[in-house]
N, C-alpha and C. Protein backbone atom coordinates (compact mmCIF):
# COMPACT_ATOMS: atom_id res chain seq x y z
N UNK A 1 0.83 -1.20 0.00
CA UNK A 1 0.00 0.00 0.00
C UNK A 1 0.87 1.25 0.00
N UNK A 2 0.59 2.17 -0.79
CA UNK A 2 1.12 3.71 -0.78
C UNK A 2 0.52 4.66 0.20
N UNK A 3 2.02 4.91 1.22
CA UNK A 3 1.03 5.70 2.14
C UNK A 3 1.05 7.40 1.38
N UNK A 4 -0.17 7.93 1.67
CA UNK A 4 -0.15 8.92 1.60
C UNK A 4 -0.29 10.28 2.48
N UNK A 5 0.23 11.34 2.81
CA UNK A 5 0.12 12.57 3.22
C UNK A 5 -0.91 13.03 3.17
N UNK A 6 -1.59 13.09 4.94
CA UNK A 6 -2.93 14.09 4.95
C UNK A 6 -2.38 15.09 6.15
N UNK A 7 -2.70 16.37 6.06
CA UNK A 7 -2.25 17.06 6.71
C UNK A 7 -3.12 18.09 6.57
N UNK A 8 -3.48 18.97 7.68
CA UNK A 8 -4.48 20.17 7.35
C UNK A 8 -3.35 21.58 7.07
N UNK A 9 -3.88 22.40 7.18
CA UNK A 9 -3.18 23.77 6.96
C UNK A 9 -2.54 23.92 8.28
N UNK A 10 -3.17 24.02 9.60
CA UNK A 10 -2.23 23.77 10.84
C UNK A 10 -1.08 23.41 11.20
N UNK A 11 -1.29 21.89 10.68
CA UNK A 11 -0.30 21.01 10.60
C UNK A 11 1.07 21.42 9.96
N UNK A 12 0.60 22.11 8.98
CA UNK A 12 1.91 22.31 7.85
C UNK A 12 2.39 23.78 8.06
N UNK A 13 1.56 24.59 8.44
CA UNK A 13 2.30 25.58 9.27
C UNK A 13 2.80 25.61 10.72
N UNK A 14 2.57 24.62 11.21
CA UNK A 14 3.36 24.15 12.44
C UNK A 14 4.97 23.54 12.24
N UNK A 15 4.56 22.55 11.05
CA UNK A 15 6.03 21.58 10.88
C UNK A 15 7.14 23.16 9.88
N UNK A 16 6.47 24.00 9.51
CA UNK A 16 6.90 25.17 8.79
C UNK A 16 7.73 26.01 9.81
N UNK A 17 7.11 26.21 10.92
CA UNK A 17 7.51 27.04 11.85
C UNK A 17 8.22 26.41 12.43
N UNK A 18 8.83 25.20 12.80
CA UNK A 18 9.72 24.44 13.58
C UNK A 18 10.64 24.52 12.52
N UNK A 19 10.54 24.21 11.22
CA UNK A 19 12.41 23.81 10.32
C UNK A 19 12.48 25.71 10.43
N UNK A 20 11.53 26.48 10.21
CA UNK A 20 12.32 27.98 9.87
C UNK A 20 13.13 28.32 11.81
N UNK A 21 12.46 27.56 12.90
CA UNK A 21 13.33 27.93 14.33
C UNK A 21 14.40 27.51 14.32
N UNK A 22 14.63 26.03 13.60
CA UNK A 22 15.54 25.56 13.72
C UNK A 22 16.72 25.67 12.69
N UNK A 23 16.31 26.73 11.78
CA UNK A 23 17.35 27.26 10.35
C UNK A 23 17.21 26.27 9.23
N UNK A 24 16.19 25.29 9.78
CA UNK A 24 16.94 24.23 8.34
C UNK A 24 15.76 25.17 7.23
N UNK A 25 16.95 25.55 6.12
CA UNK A 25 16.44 26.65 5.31
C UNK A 25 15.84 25.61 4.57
N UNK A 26 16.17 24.26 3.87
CA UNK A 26 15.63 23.73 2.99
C UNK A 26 14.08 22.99 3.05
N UNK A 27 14.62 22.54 4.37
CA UNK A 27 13.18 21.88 4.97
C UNK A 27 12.06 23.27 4.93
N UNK A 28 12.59 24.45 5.10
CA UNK A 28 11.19 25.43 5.22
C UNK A 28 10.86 25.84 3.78
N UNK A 29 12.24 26.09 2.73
CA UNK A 29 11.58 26.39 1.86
C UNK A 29 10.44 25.24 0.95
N UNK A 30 11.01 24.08 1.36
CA UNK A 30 10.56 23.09 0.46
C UNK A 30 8.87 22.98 0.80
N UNK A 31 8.66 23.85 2.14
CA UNK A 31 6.84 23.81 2.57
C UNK A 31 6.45 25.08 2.04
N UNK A 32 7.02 26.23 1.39
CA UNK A 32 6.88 26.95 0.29
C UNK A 32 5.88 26.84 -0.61
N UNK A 33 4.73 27.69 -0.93
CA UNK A 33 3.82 27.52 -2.21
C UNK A 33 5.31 27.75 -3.67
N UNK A 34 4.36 27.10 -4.22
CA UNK A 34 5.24 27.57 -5.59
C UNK A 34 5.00 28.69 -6.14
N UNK A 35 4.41 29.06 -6.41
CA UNK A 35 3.97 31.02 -5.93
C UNK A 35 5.49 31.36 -5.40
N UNK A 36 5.59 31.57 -4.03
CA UNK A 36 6.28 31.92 -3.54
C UNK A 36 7.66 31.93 -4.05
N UNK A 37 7.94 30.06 -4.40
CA UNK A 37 9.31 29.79 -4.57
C UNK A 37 10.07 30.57 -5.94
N UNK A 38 8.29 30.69 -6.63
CA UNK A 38 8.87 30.99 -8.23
C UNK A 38 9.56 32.58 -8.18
N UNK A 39 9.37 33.25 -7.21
CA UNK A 39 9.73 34.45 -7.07
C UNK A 39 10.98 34.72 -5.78
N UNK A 40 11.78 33.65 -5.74
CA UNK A 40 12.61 33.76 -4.47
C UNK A 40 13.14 32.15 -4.58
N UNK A 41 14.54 32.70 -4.83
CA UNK A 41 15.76 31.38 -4.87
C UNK A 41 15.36 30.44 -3.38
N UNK A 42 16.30 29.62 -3.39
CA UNK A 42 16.26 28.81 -1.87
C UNK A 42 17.44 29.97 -1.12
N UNK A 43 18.66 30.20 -1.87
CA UNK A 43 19.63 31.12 -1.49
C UNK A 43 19.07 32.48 -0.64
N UNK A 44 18.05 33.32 -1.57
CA UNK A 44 17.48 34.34 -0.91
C UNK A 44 16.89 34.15 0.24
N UNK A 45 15.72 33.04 0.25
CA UNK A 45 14.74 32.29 1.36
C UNK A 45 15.70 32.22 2.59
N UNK A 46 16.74 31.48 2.68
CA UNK A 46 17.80 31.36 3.34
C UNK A 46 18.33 32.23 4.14
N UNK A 47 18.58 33.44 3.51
CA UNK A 47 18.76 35.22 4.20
C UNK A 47 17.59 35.37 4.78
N UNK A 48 16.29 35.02 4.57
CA UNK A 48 15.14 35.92 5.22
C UNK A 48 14.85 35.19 6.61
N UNK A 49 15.40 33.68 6.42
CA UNK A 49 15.25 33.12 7.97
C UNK A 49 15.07 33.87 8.94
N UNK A 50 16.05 34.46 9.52
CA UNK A 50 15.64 35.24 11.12
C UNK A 50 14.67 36.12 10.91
N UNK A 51 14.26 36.40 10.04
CA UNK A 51 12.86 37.65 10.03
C UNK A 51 11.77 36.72 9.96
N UNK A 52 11.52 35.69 9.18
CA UNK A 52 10.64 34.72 9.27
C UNK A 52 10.47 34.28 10.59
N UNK A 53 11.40 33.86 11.20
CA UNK A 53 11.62 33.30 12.58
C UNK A 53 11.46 34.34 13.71
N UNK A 54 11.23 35.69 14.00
CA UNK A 54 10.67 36.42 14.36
C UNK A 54 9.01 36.33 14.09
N UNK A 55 8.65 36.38 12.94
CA UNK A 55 7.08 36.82 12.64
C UNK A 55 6.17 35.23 13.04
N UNK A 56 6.72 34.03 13.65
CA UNK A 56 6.44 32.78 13.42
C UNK A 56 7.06 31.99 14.84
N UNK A 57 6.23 31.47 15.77
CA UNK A 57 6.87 31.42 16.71
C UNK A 57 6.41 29.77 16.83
N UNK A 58 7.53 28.93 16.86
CA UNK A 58 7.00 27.19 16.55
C UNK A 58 6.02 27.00 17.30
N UNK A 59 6.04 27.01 18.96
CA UNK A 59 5.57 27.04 19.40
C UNK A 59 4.20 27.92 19.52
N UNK A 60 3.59 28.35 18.14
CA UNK A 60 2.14 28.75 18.12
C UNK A 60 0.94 28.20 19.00
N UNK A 61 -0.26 28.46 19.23
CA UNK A 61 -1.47 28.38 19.73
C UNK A 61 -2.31 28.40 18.27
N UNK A 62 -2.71 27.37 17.88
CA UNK A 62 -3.71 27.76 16.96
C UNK A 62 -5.08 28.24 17.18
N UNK A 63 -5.41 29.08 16.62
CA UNK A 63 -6.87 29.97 16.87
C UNK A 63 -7.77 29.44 16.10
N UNK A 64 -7.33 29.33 14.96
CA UNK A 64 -8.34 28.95 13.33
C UNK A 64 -7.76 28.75 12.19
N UNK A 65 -8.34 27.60 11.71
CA UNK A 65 -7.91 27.91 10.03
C UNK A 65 -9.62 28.02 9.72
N UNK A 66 -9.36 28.97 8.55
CA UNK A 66 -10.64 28.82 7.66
C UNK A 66 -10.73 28.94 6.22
N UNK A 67 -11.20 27.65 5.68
CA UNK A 67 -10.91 27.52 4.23
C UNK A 67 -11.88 28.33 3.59
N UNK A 68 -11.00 29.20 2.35
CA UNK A 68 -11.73 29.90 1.65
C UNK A 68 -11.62 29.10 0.35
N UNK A 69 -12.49 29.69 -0.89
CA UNK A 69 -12.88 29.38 -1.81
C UNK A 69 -11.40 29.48 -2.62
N UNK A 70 -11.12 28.75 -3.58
CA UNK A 70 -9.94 28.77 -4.26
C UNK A 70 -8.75 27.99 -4.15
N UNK A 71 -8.87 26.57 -2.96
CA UNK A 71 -8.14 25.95 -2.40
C UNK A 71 -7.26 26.99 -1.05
N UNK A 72 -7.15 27.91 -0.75
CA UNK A 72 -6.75 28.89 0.03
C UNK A 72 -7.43 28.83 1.48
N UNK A 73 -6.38 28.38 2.45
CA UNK A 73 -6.92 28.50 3.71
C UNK A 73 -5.67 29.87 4.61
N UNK A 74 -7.03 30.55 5.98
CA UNK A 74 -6.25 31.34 6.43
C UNK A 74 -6.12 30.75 7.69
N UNK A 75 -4.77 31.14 8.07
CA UNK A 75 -4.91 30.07 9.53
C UNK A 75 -4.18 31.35 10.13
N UNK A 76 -5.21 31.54 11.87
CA UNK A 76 -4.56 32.38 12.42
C UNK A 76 -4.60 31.70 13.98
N UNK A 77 -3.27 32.06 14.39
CA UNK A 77 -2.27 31.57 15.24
C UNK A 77 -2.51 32.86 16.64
N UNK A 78 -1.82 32.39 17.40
CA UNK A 78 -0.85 33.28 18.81
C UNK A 78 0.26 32.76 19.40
N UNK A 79 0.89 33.99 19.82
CA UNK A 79 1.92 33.46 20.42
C UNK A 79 3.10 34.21 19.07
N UNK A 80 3.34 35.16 18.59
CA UNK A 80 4.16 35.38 16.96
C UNK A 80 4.03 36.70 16.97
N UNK A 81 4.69 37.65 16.25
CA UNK A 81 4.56 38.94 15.92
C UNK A 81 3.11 38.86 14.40
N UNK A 82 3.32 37.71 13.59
CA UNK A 82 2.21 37.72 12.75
C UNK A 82 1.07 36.56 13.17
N UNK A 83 -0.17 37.06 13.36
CA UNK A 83 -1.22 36.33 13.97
C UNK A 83 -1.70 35.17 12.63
N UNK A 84 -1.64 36.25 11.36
CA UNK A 84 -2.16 35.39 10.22
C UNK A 84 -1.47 34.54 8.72
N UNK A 85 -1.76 33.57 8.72
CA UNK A 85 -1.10 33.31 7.54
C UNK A 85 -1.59 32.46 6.76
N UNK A 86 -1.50 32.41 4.89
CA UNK A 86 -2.06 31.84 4.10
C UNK A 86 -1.15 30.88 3.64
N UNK A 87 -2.38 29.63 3.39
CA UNK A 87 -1.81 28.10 2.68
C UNK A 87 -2.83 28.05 1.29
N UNK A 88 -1.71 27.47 0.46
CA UNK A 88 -2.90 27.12 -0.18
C UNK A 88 -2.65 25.80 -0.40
N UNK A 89 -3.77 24.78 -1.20
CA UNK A 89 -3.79 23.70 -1.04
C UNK A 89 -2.85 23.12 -1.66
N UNK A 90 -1.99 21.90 -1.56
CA UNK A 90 -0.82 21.04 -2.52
C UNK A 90 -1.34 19.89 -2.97
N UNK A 91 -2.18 19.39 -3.76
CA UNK A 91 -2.55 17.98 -4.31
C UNK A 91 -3.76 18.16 -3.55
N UNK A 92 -4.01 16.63 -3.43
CA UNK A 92 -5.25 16.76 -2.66
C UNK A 92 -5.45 16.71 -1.51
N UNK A 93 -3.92 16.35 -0.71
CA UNK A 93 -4.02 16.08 0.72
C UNK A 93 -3.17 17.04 1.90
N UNK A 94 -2.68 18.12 1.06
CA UNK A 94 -1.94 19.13 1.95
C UNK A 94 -1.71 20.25 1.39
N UNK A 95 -0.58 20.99 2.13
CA UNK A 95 -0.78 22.32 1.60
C UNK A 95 0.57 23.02 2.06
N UNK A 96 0.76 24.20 1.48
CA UNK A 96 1.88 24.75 1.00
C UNK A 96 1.78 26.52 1.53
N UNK A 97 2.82 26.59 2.56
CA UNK A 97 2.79 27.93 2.89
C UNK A 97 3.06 29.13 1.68
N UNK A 98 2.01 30.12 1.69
CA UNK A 98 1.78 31.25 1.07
C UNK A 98 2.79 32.44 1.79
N UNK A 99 2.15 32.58 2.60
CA UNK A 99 2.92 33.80 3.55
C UNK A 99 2.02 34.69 4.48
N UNK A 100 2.30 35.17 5.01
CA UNK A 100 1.86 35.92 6.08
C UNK A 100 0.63 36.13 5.41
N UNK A 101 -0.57 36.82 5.89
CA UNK A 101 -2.02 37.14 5.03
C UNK A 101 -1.63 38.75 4.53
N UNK A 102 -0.76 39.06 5.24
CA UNK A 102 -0.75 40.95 4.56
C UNK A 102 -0.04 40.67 3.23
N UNK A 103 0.69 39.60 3.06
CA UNK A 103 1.58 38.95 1.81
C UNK A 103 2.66 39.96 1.29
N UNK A 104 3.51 39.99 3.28
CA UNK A 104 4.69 40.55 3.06
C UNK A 104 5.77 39.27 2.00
N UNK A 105 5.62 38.22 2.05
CA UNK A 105 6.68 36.97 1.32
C UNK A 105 6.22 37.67 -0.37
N UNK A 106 4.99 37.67 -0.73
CA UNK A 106 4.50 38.49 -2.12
C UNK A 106 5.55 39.13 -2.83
N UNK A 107 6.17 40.17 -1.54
CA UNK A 107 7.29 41.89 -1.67
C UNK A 107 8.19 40.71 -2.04
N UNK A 108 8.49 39.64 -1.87
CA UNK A 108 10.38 39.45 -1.96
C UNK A 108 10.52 38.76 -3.32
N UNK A 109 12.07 39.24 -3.29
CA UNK A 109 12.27 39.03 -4.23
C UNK A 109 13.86 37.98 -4.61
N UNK A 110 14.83 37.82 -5.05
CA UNK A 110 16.25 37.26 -5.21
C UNK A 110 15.98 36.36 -5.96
């Protein structure tokens, strides 16, 4: 049997916020929407660590996710300098960090 990956938006911004505390740049970018990645090397991603790791605190409180229309869920957290942040969906069983909901990750660039 093929196991497969189910994971909600929580989930994947939780395991997101633990590789960006712990620096592993690859493990965080690789939970990256492709959106995101297509506009920002792994190299650049890499530099933005400690600001990410400021706005994202592993240890979150989740408040809510709530799926919107478009595969796009917003999940907002405590415990972080940013309360909110967008996933959108990856296949059919998970999902892929967007960026903060004000879509400061949007601004970057390298």
């Amino acid at each position: 049997l093929l196991y497969q990956e189910t994971r909600g938006p929580g989930e994947i911004l939780r395991q997101f916020a633990r590789a960006v505390d712990e620096g592993d740049c690859p493990a965080s970018y690789e939970l990256l929407d492709e959106s995101v990645r297509a506009r920002m090397t792994e190299e650049a991603w890499c530099g933005r660590l400690p600001q990410v790791d400021q706005q994202l605190d592993a240890d979150f409180t989740l408040e809510r996710a709530v799926l919107l229309p478009g595969d796009e869920a917003i999940v907002r957290v405590s415990n972080g300098q940013v309360d909110a942040w967008t996933l959108r969906r990856f296949g059919q069983r998970s999902w892929r960090v967007v960026g903060p909901e004000d879509g400061s990750f949007a601004a970057a660039g390298g």
